[in-house]
C-alpha atoms as a PDB file:
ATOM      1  CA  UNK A   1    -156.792  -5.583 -66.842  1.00  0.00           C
ATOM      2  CA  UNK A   2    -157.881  -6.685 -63.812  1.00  0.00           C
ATOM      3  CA  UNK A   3    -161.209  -4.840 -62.360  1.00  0.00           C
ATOM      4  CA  UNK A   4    -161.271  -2.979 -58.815  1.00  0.00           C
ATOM      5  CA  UNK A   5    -164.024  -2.040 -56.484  1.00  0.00           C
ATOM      6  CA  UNK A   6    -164.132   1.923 -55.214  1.00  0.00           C
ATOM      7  CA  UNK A   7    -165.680   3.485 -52.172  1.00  0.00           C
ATOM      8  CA  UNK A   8    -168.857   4.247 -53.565  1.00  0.00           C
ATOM      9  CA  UNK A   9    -169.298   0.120 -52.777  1.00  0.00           C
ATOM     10  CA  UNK A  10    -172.650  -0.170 -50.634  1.00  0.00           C
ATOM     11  CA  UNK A  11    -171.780  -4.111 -49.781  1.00  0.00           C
ATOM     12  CA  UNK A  12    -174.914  -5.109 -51.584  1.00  0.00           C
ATOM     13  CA  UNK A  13    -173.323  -8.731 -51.479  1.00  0.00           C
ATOM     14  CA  UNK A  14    -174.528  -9.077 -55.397  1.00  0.00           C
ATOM     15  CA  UNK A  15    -171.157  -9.116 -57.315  1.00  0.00           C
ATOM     16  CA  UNK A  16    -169.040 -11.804 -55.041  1.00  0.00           C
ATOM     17  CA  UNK A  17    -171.240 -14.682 -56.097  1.00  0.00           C
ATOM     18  CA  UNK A  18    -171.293 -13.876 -59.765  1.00  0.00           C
ATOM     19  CA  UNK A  19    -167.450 -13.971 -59.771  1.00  0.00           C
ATOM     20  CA  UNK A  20    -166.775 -17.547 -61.626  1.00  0.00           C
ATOM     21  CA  UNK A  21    -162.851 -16.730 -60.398  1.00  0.00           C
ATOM     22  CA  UNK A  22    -163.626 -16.060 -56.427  1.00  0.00           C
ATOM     23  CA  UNK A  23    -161.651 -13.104 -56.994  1.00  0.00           C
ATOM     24  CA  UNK A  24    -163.804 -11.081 -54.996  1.00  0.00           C
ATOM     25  CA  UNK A  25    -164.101 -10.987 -51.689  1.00  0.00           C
ATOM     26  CA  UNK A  26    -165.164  -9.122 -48.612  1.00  0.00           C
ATOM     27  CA  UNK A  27    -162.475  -6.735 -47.430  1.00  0.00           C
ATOM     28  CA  UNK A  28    -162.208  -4.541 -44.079  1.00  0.00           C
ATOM     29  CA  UNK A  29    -164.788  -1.900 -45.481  1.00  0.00           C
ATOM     30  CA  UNK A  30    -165.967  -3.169 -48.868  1.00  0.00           C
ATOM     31  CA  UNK A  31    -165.789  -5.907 -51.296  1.00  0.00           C
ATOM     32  CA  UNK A  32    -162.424  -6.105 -52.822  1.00  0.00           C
ATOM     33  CA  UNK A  33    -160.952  -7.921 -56.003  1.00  0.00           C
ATOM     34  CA  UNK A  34    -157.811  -9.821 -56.175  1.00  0.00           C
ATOM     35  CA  UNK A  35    -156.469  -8.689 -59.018  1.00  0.00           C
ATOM     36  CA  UNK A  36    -153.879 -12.339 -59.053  1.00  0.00           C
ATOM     37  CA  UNK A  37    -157.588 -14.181 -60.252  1.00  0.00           C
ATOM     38  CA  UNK A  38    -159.440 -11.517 -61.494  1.00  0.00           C
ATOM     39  CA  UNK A  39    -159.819 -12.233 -65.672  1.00  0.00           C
ATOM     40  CA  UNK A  40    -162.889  -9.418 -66.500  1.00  0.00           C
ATOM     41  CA  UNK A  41    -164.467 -12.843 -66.909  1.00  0.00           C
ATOM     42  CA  UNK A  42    -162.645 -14.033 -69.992  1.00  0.00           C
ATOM     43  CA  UNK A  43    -162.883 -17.904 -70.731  1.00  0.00           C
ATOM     44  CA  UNK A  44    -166.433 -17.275 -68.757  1.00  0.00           C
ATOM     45  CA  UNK A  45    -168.581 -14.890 -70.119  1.00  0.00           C
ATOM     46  CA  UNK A  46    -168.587 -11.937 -72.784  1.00  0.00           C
ATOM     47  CA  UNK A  47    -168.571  -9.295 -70.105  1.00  0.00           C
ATOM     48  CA  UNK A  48    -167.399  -8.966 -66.643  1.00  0.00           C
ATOM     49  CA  UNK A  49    -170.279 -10.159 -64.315  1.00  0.00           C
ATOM     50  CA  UNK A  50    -170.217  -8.406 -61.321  1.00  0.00           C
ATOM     51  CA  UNK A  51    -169.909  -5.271 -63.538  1.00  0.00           C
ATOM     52  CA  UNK A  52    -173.643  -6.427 -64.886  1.00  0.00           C
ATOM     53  CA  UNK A  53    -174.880  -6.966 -61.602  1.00  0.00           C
ATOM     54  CA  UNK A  54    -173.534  -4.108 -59.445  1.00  0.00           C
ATOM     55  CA  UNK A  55    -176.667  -1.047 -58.962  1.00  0.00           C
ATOM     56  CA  UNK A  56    -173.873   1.114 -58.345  1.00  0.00           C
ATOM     57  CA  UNK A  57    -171.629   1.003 -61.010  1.00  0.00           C
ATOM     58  CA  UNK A  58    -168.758   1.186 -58.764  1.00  0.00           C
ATOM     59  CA  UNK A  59    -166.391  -1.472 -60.345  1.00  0.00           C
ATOM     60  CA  UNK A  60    -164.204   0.317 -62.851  1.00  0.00           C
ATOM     61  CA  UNK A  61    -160.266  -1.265 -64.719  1.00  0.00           C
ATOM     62  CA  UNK A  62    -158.309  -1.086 -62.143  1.00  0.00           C
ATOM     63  CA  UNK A  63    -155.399   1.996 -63.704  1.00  0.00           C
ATOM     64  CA  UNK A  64    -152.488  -0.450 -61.458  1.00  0.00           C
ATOM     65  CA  UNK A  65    -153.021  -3.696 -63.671  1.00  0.00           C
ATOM     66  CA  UNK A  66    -153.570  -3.262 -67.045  1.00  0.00           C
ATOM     67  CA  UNK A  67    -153.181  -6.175 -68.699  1.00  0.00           C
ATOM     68  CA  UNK A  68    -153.838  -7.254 -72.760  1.00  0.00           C
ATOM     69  CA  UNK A  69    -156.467  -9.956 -73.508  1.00  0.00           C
ATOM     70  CA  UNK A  70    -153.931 -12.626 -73.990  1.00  0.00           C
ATOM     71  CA  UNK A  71    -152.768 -11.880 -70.459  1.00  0.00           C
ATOM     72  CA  UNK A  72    -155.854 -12.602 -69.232  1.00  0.00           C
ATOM     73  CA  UNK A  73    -156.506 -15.810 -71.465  1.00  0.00           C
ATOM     74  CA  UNK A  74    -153.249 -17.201 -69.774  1.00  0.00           C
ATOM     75  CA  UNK A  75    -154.788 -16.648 -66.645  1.00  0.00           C
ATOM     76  CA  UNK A  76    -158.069 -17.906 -67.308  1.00  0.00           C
ATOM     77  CA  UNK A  77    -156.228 -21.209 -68.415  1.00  0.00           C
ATOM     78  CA  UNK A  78    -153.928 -21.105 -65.520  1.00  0.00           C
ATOM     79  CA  UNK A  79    -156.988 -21.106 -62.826  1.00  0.00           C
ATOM     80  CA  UNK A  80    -158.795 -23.227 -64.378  1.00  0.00           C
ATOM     81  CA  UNK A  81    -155.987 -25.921 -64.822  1.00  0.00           C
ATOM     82  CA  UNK A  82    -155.690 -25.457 -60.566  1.00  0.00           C
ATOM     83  CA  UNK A  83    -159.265 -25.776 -60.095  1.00  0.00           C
ATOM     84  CA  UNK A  84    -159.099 -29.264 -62.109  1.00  0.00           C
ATOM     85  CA  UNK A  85    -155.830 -30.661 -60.702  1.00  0.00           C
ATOM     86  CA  UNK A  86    -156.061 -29.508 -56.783  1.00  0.00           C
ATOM     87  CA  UNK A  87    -152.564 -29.937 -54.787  1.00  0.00           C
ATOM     88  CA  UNK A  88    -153.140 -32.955 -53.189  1.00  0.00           C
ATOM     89  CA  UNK A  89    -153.441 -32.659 -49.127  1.00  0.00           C
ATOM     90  CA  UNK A  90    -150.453 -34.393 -47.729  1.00  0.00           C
END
């Protein structure tokens, strides 16, 4: 289950740093999450963090990637396993 961001977003800037993934990012309008890196903070933390942080409470499951736990353990050990063995610059 990836999380998403909805228009009630008021680009507070408070929920793309707390992302250990940098899944979110700063869209045309509002922040945005990338649902291909987006874990709900599994492998990190007990609870999504930019759900924590945002006054808002605009970052809901996202209903177009629902995914089980496992699915997002795999990920979790997929990005970290790229952030430890970065493609090498040719």
């Amino acid at each position: 289950m990836a999380l998403m961001i909805t228009d009630e977003c008021i680009n507070c800037d408070v929920c793309e740093p707390e992302c250990p993934n940098e899944a979110i990012f700063l869209g045309p309008e509002i922040y945005q999450i990338d649902a291909a890196k987006c874990t709900e903070c599994v492998g990190h933390f007990d609870e999504p963090q930019c759900v924590q942080v945002c006054p808002v409470a605009c970052i809901p499951i996202n209903p177009e990637h629902i995914e089980s736990r496992e699915t997002l353990w795999e990920r979790y050990r997929r990005l970290t396993a790229q952030a430890a063995n970065p493609p090498s610059a040719s």
